[in-house]
C-alpha atoms as a PDB file:
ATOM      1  CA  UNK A   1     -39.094  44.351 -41.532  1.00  0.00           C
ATOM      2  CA  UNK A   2     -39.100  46.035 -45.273  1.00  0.00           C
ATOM      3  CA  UNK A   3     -41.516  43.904 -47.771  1.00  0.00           C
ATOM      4  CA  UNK A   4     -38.672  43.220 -49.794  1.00  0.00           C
ATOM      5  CA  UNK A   5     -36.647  42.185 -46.701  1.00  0.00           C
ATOM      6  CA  UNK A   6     -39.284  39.688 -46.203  1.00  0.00           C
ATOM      7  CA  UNK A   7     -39.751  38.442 -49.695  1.00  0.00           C
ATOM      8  CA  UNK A   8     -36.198  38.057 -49.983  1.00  0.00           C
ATOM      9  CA  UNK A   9     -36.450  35.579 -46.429  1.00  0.00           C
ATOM     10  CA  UNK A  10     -39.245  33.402 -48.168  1.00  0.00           C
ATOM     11  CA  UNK A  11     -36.953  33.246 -51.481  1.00  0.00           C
ATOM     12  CA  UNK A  12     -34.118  32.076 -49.570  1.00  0.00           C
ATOM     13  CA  UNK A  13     -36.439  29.539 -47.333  1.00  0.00           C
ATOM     14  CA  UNK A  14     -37.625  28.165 -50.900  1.00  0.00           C
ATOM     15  CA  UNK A  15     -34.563  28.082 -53.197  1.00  0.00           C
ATOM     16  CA  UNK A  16     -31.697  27.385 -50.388  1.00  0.00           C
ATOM     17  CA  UNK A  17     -33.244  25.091 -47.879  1.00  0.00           C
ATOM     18  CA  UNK A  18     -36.984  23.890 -47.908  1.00  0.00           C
ATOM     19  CA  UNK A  19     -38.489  24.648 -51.512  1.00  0.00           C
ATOM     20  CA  UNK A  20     -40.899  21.349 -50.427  1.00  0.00           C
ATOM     21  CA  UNK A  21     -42.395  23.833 -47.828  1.00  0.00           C
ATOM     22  CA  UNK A  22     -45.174  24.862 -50.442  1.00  0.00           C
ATOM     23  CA  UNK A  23     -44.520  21.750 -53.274  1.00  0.00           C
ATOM     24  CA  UNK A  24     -41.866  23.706 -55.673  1.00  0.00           C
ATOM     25  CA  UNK A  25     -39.673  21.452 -57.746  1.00  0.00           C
ATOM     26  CA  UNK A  26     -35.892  22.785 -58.243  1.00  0.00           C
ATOM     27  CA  UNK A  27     -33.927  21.224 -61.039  1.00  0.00           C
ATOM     28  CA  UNK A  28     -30.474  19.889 -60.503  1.00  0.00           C
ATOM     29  CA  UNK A  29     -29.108  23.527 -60.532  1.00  0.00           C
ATOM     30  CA  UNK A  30     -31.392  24.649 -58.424  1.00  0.00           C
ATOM     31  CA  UNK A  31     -33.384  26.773 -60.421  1.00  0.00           C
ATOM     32  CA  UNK A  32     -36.972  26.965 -59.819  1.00  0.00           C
ATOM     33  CA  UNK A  33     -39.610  28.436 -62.582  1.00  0.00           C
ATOM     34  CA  UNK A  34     -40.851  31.876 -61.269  1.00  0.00           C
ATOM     35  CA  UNK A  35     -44.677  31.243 -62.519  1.00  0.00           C
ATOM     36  CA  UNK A  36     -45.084  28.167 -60.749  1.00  0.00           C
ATOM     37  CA  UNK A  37     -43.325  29.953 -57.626  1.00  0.00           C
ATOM     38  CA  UNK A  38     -45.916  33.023 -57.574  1.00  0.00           C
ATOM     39  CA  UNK A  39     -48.647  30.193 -58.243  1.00  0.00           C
ATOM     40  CA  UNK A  40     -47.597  27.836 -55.459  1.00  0.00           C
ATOM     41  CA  UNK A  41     -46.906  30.861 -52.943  1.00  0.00           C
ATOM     42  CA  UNK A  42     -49.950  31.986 -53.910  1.00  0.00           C
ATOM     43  CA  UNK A  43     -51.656  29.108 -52.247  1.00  0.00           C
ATOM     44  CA  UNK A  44     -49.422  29.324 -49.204  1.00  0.00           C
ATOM     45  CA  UNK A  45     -50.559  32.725 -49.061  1.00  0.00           C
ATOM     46  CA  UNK A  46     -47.927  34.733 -49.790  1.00  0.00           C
ATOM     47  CA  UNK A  47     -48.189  37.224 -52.450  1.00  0.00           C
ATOM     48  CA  UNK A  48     -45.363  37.669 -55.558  1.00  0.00           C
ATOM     49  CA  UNK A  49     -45.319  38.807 -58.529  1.00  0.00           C
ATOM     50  CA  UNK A  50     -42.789  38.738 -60.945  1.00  0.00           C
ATOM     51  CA  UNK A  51     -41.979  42.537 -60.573  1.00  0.00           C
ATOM     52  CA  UNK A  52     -41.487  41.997 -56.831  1.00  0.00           C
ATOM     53  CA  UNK A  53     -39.366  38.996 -57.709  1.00  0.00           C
ATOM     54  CA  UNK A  54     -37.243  41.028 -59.955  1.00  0.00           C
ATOM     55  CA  UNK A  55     -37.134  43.961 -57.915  1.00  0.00           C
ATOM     56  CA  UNK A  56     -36.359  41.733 -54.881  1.00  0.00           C
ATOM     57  CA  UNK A  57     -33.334  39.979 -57.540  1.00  0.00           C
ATOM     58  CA  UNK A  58     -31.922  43.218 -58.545  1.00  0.00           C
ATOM     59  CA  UNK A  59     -31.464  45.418 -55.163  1.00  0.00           C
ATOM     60  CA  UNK A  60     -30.500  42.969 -52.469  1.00  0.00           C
ATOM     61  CA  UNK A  61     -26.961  44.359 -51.219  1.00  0.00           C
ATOM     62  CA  UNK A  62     -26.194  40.468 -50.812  1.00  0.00           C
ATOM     63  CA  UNK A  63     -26.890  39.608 -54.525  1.00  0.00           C
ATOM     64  CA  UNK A  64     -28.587  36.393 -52.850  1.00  0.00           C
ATOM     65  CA  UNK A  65     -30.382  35.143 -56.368  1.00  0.00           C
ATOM     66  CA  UNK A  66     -30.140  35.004 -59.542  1.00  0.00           C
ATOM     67  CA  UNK A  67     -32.895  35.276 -62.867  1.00  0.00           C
ATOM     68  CA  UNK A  68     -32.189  33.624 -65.902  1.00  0.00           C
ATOM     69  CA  UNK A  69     -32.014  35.343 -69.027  1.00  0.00           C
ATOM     70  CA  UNK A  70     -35.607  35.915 -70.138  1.00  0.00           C
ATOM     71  CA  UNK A  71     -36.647  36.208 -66.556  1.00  0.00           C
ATOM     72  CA  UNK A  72     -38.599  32.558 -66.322  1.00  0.00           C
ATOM     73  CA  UNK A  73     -36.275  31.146 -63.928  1.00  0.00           C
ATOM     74  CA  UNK A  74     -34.849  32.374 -60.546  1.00  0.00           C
ATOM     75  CA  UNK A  75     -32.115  30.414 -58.354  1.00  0.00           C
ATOM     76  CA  UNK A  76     -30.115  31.061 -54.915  1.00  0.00           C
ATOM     77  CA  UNK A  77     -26.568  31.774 -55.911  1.00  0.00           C
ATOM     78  CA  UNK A  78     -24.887  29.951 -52.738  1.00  0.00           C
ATOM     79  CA  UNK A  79     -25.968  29.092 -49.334  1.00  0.00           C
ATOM     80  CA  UNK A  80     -27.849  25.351 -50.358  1.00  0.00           C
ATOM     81  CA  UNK A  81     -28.827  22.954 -47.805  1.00  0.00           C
ATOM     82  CA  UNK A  82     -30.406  21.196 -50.361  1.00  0.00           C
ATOM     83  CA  UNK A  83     -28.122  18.922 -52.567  1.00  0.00           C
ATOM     84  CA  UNK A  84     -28.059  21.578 -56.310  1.00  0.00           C
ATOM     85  CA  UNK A  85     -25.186  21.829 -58.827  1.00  0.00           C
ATOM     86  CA  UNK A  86     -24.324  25.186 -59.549  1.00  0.00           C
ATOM     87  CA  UNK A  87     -22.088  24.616 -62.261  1.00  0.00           C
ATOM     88  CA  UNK A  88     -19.080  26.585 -60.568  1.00  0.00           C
ATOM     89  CA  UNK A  89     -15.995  25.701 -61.731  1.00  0.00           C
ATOM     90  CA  UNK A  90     -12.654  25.837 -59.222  1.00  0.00           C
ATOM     91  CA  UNK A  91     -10.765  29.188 -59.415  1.00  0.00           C
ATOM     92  CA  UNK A  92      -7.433  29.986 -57.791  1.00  0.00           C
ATOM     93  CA  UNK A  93      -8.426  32.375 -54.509  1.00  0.00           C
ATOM     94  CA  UNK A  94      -6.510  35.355 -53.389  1.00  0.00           C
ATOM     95  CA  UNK A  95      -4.068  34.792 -50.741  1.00  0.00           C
ATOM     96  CA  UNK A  96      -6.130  35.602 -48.198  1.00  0.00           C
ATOM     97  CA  UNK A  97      -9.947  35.203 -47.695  1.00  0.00           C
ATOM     98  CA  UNK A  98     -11.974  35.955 -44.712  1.00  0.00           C
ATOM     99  CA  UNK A  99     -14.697  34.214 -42.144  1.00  0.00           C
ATOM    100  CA  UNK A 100     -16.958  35.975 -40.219  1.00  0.00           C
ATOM    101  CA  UNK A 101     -18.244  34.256 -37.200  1.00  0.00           C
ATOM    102  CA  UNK A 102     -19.910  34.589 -33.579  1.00  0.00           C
ATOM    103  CA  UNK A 103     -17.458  34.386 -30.733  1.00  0.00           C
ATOM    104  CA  UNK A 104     -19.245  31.743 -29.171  1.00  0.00           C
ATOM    105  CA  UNK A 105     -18.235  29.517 -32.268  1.00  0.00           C
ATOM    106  CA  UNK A 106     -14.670  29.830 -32.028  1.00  0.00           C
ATOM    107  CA  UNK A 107     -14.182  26.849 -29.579  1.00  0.00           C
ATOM    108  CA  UNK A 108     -15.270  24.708 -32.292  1.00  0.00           C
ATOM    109  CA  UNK A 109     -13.590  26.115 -34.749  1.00  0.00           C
ATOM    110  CA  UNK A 110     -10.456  25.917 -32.962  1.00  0.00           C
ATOM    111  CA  UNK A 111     -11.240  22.008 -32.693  1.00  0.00           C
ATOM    112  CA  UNK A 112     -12.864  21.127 -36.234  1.00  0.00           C
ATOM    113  CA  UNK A 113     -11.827  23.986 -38.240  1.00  0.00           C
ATOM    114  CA  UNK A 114     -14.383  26.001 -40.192  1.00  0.00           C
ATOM    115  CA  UNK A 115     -17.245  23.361 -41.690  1.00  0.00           C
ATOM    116  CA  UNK A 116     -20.447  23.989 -43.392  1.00  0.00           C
ATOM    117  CA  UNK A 117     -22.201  22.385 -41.032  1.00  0.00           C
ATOM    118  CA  UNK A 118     -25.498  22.264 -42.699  1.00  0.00           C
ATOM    119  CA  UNK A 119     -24.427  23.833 -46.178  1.00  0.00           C
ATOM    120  CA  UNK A 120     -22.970  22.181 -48.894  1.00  0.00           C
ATOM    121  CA  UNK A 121     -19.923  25.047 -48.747  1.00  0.00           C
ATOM    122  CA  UNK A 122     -18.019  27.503 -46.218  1.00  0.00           C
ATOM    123  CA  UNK A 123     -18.520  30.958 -47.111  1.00  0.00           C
ATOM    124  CA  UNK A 124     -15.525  33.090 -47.298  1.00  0.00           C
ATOM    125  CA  UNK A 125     -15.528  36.845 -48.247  1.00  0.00           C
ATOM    126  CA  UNK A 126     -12.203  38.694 -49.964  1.00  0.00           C
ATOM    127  CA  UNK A 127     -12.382  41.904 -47.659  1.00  0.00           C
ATOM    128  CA  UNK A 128     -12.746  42.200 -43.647  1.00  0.00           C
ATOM    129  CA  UNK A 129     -15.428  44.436 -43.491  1.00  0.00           C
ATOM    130  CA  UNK A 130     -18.148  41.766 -45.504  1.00  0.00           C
ATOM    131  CA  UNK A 131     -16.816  39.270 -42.550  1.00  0.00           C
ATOM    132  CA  UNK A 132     -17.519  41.579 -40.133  1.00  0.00           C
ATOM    133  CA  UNK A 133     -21.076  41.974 -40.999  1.00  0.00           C
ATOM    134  CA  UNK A 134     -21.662  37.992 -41.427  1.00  0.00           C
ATOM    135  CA  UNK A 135     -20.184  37.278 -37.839  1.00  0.00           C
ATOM    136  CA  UNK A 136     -22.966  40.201 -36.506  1.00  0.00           C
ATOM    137  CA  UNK A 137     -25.965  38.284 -37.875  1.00  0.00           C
ATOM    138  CA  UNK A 138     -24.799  35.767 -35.270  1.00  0.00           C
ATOM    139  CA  UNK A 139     -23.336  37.477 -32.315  1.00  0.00           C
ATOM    140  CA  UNK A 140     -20.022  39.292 -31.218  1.00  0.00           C
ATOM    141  CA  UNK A 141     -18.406  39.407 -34.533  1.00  0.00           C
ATOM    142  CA  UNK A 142     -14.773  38.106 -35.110  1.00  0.00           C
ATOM    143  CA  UNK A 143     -13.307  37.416 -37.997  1.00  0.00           C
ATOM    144  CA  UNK A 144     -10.631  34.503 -39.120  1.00  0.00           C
ATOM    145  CA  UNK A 145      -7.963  34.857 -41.652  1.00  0.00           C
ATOM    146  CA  UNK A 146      -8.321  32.318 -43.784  1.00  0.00           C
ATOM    147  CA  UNK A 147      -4.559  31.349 -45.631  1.00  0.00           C
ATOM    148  CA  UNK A 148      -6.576  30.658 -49.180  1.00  0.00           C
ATOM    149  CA  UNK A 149      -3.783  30.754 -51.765  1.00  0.00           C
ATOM    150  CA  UNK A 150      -1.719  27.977 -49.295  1.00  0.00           C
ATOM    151  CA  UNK A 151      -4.558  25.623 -48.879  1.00  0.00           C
ATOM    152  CA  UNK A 152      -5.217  26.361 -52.902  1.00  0.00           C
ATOM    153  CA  UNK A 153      -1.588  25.365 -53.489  1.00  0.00           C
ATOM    154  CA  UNK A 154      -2.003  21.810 -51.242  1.00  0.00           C
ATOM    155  CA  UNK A 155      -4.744  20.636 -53.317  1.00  0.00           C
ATOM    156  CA  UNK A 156      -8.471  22.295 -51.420  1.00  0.00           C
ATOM    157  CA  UNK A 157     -11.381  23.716 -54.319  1.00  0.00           C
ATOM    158  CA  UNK A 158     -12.412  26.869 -54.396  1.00  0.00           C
ATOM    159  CA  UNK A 159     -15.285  28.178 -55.967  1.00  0.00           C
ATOM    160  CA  UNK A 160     -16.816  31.474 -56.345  1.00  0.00           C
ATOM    161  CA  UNK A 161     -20.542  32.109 -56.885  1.00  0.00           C
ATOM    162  CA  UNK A 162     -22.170  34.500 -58.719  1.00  0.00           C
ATOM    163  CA  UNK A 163     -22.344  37.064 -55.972  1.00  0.00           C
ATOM    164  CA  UNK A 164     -18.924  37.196 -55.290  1.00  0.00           C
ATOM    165  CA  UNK A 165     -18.944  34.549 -52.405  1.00  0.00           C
ATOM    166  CA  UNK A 166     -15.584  32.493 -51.741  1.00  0.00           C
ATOM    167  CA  UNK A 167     -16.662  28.621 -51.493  1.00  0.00           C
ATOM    168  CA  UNK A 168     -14.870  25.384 -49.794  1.00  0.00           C
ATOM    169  CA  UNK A 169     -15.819  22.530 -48.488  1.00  0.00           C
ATOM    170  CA  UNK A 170     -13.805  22.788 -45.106  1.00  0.00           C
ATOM    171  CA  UNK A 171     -11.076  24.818 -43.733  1.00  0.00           C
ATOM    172  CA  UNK A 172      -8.012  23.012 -41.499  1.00  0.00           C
ATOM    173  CA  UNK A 173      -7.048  24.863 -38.482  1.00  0.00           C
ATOM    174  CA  UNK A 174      -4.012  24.821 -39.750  1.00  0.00           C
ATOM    175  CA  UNK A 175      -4.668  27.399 -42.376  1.00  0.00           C
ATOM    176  CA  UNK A 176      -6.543  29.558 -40.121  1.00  0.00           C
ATOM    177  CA  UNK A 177      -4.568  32.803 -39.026  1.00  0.00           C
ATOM    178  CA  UNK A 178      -6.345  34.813 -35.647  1.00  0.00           C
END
């Protein structure tokens, strides 16, 4: 595993589910301040800097986080366990959006529909190919059809984060196509 590959691991342990793990505070938004990060990693024993941090920020192909402005704050874009407000506001989705998913999931998903199980959101790409690669981190890939603009139209939120990431809360069976 790549250094960055593994900084970006620890980053998303810290800012999507267990910041606690070395004593960093998030605010409601779920931004953290990157000099008390490096410091508090630091005593975990894990080494950043803010150059790694940045560099970390600016080529992952996943566009997992986010640095404010003037660089003093850093936040996961999407994939919380931990109860933040991102600020998104709902936007009308294409027609059709797309789940990636192991095959051994699809059981449940035929019975529950897609939930976020222990994320605040689903995660729903616009193009096939993105699903694809999701569903491989977890198995045999397959990927659901999700009928976005219909469930838009009966009343469900969609949001979508800074990284291009389709959100919802929960998707029906009945709006699942495959």
């Amino acid at each position: 595993m790549s250094p960055d590959t593994k900084t970006s691991k620890f980053l998303s342990l810290l800012l999507r589910h267990k910041p606690e793990a070395i004593g960093l505070q998030l605010d409601a938004s779920g931004w953290a301040d990157v000099g008390e990060l490096i410091q508090k990693a630091r005593k975990a024993g894990v080494t950043l800097t803010r150059s790694k941090i940045a560099a970390v920020v600016a080529t992952s192909d996943k566009r997992r986080f986010t640095l404010s402005d003037d660089g003093a704050r850093i936040r996961a874009n999407q994939g919380h366990s931990v109860s933040v407000d991102l600020g998104l506001l709902p936007k009308e989705p294409p027609e059709f959006l797309f789940h990636g998913t192991a095959r051994h999931n699809l059981a449940g998903i035929r019975n529950k529909g897609i939930v976020a199980m222990n994320r605040a959101f689903v995660h729903l790409s616009k193009d096939r190919e993105t699903a694809v690669i999701v569903g491989k981190r977890h198995g045999s890939p397959v990927v659901l059809t999700v009928q976005a603009g219909k469930m838009h139209g009966d009343g469900f939120l969609f949001y979508l984060s800074a990284n291009g990431v389709w959100l919802t809360e929960h998707v029906p069976t009945a709006y699942l196509l495959g």
